[in-house]
C-alpha atoms as a PDB file:
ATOM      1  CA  UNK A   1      12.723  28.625  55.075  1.00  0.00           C
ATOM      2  CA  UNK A   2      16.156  27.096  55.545  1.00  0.00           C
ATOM      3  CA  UNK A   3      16.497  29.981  58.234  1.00  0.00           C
ATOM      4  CA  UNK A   4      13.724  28.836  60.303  1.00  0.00           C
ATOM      5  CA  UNK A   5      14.571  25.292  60.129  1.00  0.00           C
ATOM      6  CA  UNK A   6      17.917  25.908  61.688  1.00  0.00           C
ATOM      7  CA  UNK A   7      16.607  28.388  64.412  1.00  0.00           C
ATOM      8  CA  UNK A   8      13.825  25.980  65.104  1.00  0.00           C
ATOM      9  CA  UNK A   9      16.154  23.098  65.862  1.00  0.00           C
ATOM     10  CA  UNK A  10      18.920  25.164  67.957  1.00  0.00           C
ATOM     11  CA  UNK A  11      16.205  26.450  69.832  1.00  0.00           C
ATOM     12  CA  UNK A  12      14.454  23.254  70.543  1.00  0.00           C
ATOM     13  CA  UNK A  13      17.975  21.709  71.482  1.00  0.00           C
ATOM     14  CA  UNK A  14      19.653  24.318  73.440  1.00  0.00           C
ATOM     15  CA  UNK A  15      16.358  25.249  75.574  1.00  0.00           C
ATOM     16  CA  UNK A  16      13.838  22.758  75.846  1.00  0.00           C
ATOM     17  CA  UNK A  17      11.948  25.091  77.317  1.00  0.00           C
ATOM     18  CA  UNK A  18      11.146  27.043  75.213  1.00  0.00           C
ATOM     19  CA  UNK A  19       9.853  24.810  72.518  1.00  0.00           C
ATOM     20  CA  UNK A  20       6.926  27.289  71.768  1.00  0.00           C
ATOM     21  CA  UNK A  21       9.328  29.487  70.585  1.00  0.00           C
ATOM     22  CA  UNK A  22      11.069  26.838  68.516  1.00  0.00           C
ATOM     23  CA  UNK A  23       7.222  26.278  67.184  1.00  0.00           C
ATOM     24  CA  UNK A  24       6.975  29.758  66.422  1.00  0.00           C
ATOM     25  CA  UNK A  25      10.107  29.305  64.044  1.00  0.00           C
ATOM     26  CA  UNK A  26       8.718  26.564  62.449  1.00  0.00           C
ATOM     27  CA  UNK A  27       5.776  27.917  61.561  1.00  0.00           C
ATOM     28  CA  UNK A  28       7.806  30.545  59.720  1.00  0.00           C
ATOM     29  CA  UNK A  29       9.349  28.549  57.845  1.00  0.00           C
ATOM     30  CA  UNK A  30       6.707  26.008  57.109  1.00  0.00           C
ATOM     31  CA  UNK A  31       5.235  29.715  55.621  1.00  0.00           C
ATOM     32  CA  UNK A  32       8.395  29.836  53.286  1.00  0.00           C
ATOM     33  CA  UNK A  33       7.854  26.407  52.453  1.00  0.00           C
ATOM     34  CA  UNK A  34       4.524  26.623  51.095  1.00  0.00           C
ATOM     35  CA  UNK A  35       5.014  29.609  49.095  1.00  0.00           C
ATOM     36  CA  UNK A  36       8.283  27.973  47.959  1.00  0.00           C
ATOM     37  CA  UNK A  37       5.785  25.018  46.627  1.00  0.00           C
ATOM     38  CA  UNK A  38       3.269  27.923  45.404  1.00  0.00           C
ATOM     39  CA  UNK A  39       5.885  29.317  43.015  1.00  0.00           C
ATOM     40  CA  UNK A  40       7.139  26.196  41.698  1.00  0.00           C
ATOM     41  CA  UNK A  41       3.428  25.018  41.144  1.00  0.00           C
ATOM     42  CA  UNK A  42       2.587  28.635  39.297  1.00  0.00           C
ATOM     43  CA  UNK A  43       6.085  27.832  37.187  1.00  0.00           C
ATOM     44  CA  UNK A  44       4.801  24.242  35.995  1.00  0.00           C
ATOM     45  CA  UNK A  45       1.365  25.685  34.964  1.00  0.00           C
ATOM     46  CA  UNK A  46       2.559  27.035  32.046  1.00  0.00           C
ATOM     47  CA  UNK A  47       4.394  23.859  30.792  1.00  0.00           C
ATOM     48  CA  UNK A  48       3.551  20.760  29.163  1.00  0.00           C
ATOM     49  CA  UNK A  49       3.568  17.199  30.900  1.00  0.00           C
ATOM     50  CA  UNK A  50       3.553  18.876  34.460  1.00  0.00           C
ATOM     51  CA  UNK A  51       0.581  16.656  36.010  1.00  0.00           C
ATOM     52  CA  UNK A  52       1.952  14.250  38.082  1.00  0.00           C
ATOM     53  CA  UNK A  53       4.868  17.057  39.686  1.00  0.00           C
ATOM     54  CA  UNK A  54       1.991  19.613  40.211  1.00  0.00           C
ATOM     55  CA  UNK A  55      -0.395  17.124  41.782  1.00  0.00           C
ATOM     56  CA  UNK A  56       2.315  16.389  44.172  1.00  0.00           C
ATOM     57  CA  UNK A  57       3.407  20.083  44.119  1.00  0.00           C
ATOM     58  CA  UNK A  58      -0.357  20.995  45.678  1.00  0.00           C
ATOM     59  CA  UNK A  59      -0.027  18.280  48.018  1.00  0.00           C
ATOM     60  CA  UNK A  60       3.189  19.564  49.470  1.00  0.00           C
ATOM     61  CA  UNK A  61       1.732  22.642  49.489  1.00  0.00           C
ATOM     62  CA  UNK A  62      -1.175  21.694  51.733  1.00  0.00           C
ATOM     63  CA  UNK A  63       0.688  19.947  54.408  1.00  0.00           C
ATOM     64  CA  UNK A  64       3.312  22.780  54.702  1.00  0.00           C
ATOM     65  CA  UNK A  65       0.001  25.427  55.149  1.00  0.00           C
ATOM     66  CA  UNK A  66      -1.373  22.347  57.709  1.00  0.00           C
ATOM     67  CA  UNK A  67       2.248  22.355  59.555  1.00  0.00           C
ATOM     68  CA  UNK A  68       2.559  25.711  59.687  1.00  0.00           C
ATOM     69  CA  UNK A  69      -1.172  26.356  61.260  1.00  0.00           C
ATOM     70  CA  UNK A  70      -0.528  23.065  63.974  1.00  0.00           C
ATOM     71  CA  UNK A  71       2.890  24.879  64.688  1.00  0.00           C
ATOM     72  CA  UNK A  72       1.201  28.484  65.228  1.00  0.00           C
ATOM     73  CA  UNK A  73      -1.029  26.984  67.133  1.00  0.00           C
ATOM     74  CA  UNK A  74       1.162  25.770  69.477  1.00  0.00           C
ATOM     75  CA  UNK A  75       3.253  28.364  69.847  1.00  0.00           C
ATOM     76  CA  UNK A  76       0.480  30.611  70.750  1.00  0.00           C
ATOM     77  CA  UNK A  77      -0.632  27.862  73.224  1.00  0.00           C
ATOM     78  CA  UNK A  78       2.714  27.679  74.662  1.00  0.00           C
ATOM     79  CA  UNK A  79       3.820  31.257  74.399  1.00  0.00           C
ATOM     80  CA  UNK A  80       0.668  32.149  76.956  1.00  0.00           C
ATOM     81  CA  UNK A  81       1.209  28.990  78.935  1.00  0.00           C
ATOM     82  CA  UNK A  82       4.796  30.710  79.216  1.00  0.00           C
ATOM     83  CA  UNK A  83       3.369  34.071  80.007  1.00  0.00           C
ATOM     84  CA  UNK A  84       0.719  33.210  82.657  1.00  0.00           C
ATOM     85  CA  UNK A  85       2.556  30.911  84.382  1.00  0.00           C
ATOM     86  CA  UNK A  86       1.439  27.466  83.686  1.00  0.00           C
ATOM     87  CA  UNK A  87      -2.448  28.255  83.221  1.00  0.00           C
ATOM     88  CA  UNK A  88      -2.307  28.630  87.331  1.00  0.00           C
END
């Protein structure tokens, strides 16, 4: 997760242009995110007083799988934008 993060942001700051690539990264880790948040939630099941920490735990979870699918998207967009010249 860390891993992506990083490559994400040199990416994104040493080329601009390829910021579908960048995307690509961060949907990766967004990925390691989410089952980061999956684990900890599976963890808490089995202990007492865990409601409010897996409520928020699930919630977490969901945007990381929503950031991950936006940032898929749109390196898939951008990747074939990149590939076919500009949609000309």
């Amino acid at each position: 997760m860390i891993g992506g993060v990083l490559n994400a942001g040199v990416v994104w700051w040493q080329y601009p242009m390829l910021t579908w690539l960048a995307a690509g990264c961060l949907s990766a880790a967004a990925y390691g995110a989410w089952g980061l948040f999956d684990r900890e939630i599976l963890a808490k099941a089995g202990r007492a007083n865990n409601t409010d920490t897996a409520d928020a735990l699930a919630e977490m979870r969901g945007l990381m799988a929503v950031l991950g699918t936006g940032a898929a998207v749109w390196a898939v967009a951008g990747f074939l934008r990149f590939a076919l010249g500009n949609w000309h």
